[in-house]
PDB file of N, CA and C in Angstrom:
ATOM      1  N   UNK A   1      14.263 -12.493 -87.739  1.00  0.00           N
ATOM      2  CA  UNK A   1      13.196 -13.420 -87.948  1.00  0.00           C
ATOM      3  C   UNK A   1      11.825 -12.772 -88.120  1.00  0.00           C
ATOM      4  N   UNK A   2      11.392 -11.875 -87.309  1.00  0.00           N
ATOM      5  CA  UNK A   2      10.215 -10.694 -88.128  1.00  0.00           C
ATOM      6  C   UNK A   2      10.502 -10.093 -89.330  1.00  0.00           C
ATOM      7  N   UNK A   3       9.085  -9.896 -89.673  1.00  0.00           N
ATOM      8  CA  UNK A   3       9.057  -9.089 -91.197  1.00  0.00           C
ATOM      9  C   UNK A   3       9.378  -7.623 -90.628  1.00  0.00           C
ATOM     10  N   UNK A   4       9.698  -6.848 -92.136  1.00  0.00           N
ATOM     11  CA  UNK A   4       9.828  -5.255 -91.501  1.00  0.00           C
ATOM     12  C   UNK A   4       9.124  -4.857 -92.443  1.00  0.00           C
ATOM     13  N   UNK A   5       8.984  -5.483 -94.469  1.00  0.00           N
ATOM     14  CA  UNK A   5       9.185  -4.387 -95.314  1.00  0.00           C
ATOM     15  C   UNK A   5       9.008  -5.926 -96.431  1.00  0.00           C
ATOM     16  N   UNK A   6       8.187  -5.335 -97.893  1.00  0.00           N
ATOM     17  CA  UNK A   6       8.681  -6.026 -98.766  1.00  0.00           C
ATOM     18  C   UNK A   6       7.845  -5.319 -99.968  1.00  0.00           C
ATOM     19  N   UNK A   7       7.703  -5.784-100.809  1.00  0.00           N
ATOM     20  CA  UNK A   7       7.699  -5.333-102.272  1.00  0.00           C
ATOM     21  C   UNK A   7       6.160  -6.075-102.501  1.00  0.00           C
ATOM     22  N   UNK A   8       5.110  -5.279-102.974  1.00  0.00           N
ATOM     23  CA  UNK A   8       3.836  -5.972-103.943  1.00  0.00           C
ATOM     24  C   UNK A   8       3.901  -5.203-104.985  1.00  0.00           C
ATOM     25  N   UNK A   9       3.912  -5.891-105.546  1.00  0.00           N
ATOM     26  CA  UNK A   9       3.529  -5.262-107.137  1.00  0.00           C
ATOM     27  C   UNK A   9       4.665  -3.885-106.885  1.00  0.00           C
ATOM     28  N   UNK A  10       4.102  -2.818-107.311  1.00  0.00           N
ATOM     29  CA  UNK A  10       5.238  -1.493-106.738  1.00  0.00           C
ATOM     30  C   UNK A  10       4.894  -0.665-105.740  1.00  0.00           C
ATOM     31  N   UNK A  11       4.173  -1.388-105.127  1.00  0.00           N
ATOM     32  CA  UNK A  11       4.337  -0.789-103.535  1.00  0.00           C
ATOM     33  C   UNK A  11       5.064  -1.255-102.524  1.00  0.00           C
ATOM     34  N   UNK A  12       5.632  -0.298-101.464  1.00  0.00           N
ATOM     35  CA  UNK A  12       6.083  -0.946-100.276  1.00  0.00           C
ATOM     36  C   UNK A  12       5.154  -0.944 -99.639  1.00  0.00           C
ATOM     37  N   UNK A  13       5.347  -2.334 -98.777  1.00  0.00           N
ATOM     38  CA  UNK A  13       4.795  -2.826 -97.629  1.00  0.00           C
ATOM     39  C   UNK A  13       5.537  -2.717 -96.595  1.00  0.00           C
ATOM     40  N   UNK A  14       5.105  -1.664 -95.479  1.00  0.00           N
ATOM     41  CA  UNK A  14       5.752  -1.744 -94.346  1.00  0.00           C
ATOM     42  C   UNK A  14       4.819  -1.881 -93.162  1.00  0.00           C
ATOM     43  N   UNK A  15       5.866  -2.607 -92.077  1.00  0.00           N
ATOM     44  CA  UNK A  15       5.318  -3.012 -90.851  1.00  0.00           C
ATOM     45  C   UNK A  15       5.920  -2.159 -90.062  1.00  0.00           C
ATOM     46  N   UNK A  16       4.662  -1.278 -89.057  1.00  0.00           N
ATOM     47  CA  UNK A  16       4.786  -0.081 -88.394  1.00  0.00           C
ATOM     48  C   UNK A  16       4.105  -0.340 -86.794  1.00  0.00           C
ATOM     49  N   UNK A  17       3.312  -1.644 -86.718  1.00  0.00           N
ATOM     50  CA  UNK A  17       2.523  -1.625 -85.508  1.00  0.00           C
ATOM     51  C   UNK A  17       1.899  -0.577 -85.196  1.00  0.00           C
ATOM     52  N   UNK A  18       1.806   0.281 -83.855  1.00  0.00           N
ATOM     53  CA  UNK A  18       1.012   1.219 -83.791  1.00  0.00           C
ATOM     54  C   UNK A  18       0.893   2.375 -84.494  1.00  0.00           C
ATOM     55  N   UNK A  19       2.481   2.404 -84.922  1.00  0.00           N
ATOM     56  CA  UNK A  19       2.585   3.678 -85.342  1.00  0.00           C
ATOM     57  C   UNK A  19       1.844   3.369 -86.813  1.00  0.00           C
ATOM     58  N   UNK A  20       1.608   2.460 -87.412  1.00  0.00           N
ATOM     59  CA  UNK A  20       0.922   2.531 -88.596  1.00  0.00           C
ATOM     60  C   UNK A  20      -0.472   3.535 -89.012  1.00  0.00           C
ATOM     61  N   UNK A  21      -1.370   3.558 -88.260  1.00  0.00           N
ATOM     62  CA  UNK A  21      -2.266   4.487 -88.229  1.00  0.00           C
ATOM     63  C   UNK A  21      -1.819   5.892 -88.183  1.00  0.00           C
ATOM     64  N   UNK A  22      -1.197   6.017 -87.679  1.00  0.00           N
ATOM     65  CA  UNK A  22      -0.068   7.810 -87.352  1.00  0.00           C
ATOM     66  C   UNK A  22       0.921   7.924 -89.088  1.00  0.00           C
ATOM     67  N   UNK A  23       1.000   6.837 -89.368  1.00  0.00           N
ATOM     68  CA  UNK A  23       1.557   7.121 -90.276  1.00  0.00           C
ATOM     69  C   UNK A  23       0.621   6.985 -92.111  1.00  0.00           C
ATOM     70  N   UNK A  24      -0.769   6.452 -92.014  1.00  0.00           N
ATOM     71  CA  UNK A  24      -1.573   7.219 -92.713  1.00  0.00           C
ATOM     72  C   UNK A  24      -1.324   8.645 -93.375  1.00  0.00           C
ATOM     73  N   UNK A  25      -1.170   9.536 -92.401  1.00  0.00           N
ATOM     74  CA  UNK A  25      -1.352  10.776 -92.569  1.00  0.00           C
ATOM     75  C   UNK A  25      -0.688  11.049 -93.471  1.00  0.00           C
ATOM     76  N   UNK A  26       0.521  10.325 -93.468  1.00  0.00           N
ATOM     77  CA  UNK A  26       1.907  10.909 -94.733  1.00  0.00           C
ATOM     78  C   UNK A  26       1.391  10.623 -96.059  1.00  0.00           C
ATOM     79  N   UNK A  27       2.244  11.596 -96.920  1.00  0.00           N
ATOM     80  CA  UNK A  27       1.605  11.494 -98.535  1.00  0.00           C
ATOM     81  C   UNK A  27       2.165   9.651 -99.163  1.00  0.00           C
ATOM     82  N   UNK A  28       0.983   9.630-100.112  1.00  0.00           N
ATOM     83  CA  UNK A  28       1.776   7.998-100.802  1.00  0.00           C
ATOM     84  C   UNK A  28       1.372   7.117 -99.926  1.00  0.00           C
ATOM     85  N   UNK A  29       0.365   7.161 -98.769  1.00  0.00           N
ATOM     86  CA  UNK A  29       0.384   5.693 -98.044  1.00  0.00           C
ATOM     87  C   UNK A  29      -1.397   5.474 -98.119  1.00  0.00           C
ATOM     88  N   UNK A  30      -1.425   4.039 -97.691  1.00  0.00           N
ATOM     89  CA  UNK A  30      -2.818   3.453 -97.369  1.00  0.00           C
ATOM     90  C   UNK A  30      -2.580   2.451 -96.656  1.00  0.00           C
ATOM     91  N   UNK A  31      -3.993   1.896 -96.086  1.00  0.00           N
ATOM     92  CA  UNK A  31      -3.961   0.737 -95.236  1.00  0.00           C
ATOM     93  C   UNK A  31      -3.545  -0.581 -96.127  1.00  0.00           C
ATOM     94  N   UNK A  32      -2.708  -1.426 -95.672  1.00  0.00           N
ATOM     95  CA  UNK A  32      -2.327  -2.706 -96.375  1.00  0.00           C
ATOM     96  C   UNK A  32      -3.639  -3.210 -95.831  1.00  0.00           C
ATOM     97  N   UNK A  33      -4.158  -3.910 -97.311  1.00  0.00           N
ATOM     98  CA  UNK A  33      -5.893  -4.982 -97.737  1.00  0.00           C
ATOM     99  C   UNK A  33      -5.387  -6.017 -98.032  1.00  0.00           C
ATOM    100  N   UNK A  34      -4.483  -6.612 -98.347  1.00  0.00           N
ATOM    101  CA  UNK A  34      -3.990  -7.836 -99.144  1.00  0.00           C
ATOM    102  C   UNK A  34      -4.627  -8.820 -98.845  1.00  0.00           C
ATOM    103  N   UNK A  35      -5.519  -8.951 -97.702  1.00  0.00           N
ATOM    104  CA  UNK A  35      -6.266  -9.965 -97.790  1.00  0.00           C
ATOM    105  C   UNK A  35      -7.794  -9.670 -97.513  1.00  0.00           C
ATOM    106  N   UNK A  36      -8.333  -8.179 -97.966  1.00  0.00           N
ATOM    107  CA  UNK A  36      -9.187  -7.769 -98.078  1.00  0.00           C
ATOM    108  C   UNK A  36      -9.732  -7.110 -96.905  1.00  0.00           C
ATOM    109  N   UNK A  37      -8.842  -7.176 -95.891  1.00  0.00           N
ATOM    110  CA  UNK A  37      -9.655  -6.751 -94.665  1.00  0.00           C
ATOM    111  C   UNK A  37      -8.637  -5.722 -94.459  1.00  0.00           C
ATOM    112  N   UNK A  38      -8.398  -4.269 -94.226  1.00  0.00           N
ATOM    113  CA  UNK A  38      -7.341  -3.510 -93.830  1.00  0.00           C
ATOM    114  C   UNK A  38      -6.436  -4.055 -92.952  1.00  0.00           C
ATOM    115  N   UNK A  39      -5.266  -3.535 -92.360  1.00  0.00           N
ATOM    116  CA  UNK A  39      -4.739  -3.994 -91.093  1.00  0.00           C
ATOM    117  C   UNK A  39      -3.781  -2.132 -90.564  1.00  0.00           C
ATOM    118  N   UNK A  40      -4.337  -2.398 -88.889  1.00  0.00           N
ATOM    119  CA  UNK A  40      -3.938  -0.788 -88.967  1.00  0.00           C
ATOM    120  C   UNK A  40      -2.418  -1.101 -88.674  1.00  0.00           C
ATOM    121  N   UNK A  41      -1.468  -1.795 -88.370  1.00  0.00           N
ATOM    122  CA  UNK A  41      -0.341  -2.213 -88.301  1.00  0.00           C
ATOM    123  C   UNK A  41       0.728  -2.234 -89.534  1.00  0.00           C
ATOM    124  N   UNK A  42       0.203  -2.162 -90.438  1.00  0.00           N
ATOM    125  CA  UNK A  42       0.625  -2.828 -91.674  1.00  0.00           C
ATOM    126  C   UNK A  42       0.118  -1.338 -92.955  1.00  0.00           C
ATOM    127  N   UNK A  43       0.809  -1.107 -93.540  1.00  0.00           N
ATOM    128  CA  UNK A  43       0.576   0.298 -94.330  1.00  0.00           C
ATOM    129  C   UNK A  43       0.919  -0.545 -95.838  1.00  0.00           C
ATOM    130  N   UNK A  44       1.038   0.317 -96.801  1.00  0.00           N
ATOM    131  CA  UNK A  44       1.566   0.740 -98.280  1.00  0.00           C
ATOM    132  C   UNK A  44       2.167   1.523 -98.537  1.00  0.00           C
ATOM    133  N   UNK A  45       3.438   2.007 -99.040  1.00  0.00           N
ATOM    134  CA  UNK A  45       3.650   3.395 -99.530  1.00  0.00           C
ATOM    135  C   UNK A  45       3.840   3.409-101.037  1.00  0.00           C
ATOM    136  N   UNK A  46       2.909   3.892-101.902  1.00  0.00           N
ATOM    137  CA  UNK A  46       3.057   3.633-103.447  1.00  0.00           C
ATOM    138  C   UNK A  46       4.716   4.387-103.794  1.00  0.00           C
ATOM    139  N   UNK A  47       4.581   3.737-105.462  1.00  0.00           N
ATOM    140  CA  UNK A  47       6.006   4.177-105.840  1.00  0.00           C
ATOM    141  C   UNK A  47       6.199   5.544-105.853  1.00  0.00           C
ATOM    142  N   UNK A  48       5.683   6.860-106.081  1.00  0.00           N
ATOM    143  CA  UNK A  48       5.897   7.887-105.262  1.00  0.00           C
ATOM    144  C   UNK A  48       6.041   8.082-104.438  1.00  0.00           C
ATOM    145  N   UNK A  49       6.014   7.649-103.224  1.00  0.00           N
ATOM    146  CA  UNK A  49       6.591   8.051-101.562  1.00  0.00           C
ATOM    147  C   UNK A  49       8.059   7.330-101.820  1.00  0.00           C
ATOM    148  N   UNK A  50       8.466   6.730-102.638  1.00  0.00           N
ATOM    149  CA  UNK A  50       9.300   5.619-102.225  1.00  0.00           C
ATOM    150  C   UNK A  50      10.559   5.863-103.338  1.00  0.00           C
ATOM    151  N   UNK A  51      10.123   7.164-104.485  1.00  0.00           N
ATOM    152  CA  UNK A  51      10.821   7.491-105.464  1.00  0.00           C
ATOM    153  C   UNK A  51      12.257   7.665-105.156  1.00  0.00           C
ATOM    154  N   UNK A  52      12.653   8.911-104.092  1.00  0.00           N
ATOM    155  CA  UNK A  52      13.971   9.005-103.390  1.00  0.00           C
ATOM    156  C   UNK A  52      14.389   8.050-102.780  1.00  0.00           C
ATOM    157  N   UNK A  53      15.339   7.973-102.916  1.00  0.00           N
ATOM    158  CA  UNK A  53      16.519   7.136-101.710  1.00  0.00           C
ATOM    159  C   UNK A  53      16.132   7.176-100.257  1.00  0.00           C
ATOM    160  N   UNK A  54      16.268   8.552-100.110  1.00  0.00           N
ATOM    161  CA  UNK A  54      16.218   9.391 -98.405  1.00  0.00           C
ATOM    162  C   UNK A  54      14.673   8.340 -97.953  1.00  0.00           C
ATOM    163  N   UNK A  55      13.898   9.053 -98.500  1.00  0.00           N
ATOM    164  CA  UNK A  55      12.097   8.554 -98.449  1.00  0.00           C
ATOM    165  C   UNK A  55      11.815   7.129 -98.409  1.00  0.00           C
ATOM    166  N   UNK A  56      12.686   5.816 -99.139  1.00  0.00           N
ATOM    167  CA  UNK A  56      12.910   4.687 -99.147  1.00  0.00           C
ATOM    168  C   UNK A  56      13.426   4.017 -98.011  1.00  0.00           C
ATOM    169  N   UNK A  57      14.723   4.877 -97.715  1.00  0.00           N
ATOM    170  CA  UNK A  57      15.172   3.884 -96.449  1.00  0.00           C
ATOM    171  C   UNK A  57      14.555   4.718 -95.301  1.00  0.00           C
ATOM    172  N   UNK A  58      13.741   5.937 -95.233  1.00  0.00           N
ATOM    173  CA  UNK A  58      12.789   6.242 -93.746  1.00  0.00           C
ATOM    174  C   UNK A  58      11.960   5.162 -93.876  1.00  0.00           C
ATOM    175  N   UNK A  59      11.304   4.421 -94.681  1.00  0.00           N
ATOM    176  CA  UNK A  59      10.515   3.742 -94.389  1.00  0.00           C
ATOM    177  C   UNK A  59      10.801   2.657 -94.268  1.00  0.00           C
ATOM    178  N   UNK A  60      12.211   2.315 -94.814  1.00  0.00           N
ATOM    179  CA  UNK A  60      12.877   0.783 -94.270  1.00  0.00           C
ATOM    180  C   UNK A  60      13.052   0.756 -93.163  1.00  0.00           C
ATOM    181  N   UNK A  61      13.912   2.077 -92.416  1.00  0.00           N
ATOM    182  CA  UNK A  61      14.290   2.331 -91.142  1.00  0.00           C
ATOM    183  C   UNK A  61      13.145   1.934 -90.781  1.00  0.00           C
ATOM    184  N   UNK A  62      12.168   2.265 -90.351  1.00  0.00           N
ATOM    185  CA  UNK A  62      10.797   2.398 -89.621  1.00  0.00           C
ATOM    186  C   UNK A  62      10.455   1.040 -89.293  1.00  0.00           C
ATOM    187  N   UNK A  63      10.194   0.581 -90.461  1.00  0.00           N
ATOM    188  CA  UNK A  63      10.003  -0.845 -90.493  1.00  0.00           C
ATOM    189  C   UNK A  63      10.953  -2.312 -89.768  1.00  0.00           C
ATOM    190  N   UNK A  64      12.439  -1.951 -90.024  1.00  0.00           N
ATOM    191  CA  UNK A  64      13.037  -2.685 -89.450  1.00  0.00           C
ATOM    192  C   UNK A  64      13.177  -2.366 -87.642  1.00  0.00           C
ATOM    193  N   UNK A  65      13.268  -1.051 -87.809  1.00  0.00           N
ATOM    194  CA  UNK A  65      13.320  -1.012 -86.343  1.00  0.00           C
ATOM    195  C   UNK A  65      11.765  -1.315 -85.364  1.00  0.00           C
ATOM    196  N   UNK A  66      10.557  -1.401 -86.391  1.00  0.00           N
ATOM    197  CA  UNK A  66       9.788  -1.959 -85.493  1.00  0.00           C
ATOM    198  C   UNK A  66       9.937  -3.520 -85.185  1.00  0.00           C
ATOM    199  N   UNK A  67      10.467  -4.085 -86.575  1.00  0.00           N
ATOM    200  CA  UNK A  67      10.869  -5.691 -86.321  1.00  0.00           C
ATOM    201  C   UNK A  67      11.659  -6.072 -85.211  1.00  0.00           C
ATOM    202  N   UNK A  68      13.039  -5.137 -85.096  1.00  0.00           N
ATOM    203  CA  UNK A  68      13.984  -5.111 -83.976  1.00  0.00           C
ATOM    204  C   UNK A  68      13.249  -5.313 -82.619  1.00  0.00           C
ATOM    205  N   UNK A  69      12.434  -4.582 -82.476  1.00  0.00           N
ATOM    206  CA  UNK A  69      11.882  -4.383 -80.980  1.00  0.00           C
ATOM    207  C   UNK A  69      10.833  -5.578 -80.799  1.00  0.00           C
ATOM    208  N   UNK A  70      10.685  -6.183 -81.662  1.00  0.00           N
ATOM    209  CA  UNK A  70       9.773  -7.372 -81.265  1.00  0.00           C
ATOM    210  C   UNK A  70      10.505  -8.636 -80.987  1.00  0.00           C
ATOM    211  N   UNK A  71       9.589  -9.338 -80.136  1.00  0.00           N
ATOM    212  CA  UNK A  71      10.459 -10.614 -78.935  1.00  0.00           C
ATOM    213  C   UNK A  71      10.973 -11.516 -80.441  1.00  0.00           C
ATOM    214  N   UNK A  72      11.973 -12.166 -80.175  1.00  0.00           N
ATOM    215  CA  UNK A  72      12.805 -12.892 -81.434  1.00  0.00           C
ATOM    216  C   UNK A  72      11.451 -14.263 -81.054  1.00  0.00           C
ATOM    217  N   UNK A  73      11.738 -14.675 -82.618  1.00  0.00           N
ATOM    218  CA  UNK A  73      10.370 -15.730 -82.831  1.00  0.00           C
ATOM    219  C   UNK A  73      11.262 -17.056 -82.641  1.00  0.00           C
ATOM    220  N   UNK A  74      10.429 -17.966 -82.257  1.00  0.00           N
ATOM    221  CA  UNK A  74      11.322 -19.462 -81.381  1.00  0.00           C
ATOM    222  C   UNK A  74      11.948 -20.525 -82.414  1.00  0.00           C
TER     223      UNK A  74
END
């Protein structure tokens, strides 16, 4: 029932919570703006970070398993 991950235009959108800021650092990412205001929770990884397979599902992994750990929604 949480988000983990989805598609804009050809970027991924992943949901990282804290670790989102820590994960800045990696090549191919920025703060998700989509509604003009950054969010440090919430990243981008353009279609270069996301070219490989391997590089695609680390960041699915990431994403779903931060969804996993959050309280199930009512």
């Amino acid at each position: 029932g949480n988000m983990c991950c989805g598609v804009i235009g050809e970027d991924l959108m992943v949901r990282l919570g804290e670790d989102g800021e820590a994960a800045l650092a990696e090549p191919h990412t920025r703060p998700m703006d989509f509604t003009g205001k950054p969010m440090r929770t919430t990243i981008y990884v353009d279609r270069e970070g996301t070219r490989d397979d391997s590089e695609l599902a680390r960041w699915v992994e990431a994403g779903a398993d931060y969804a996993a750990a959050l309280p199930p929604k009512p």
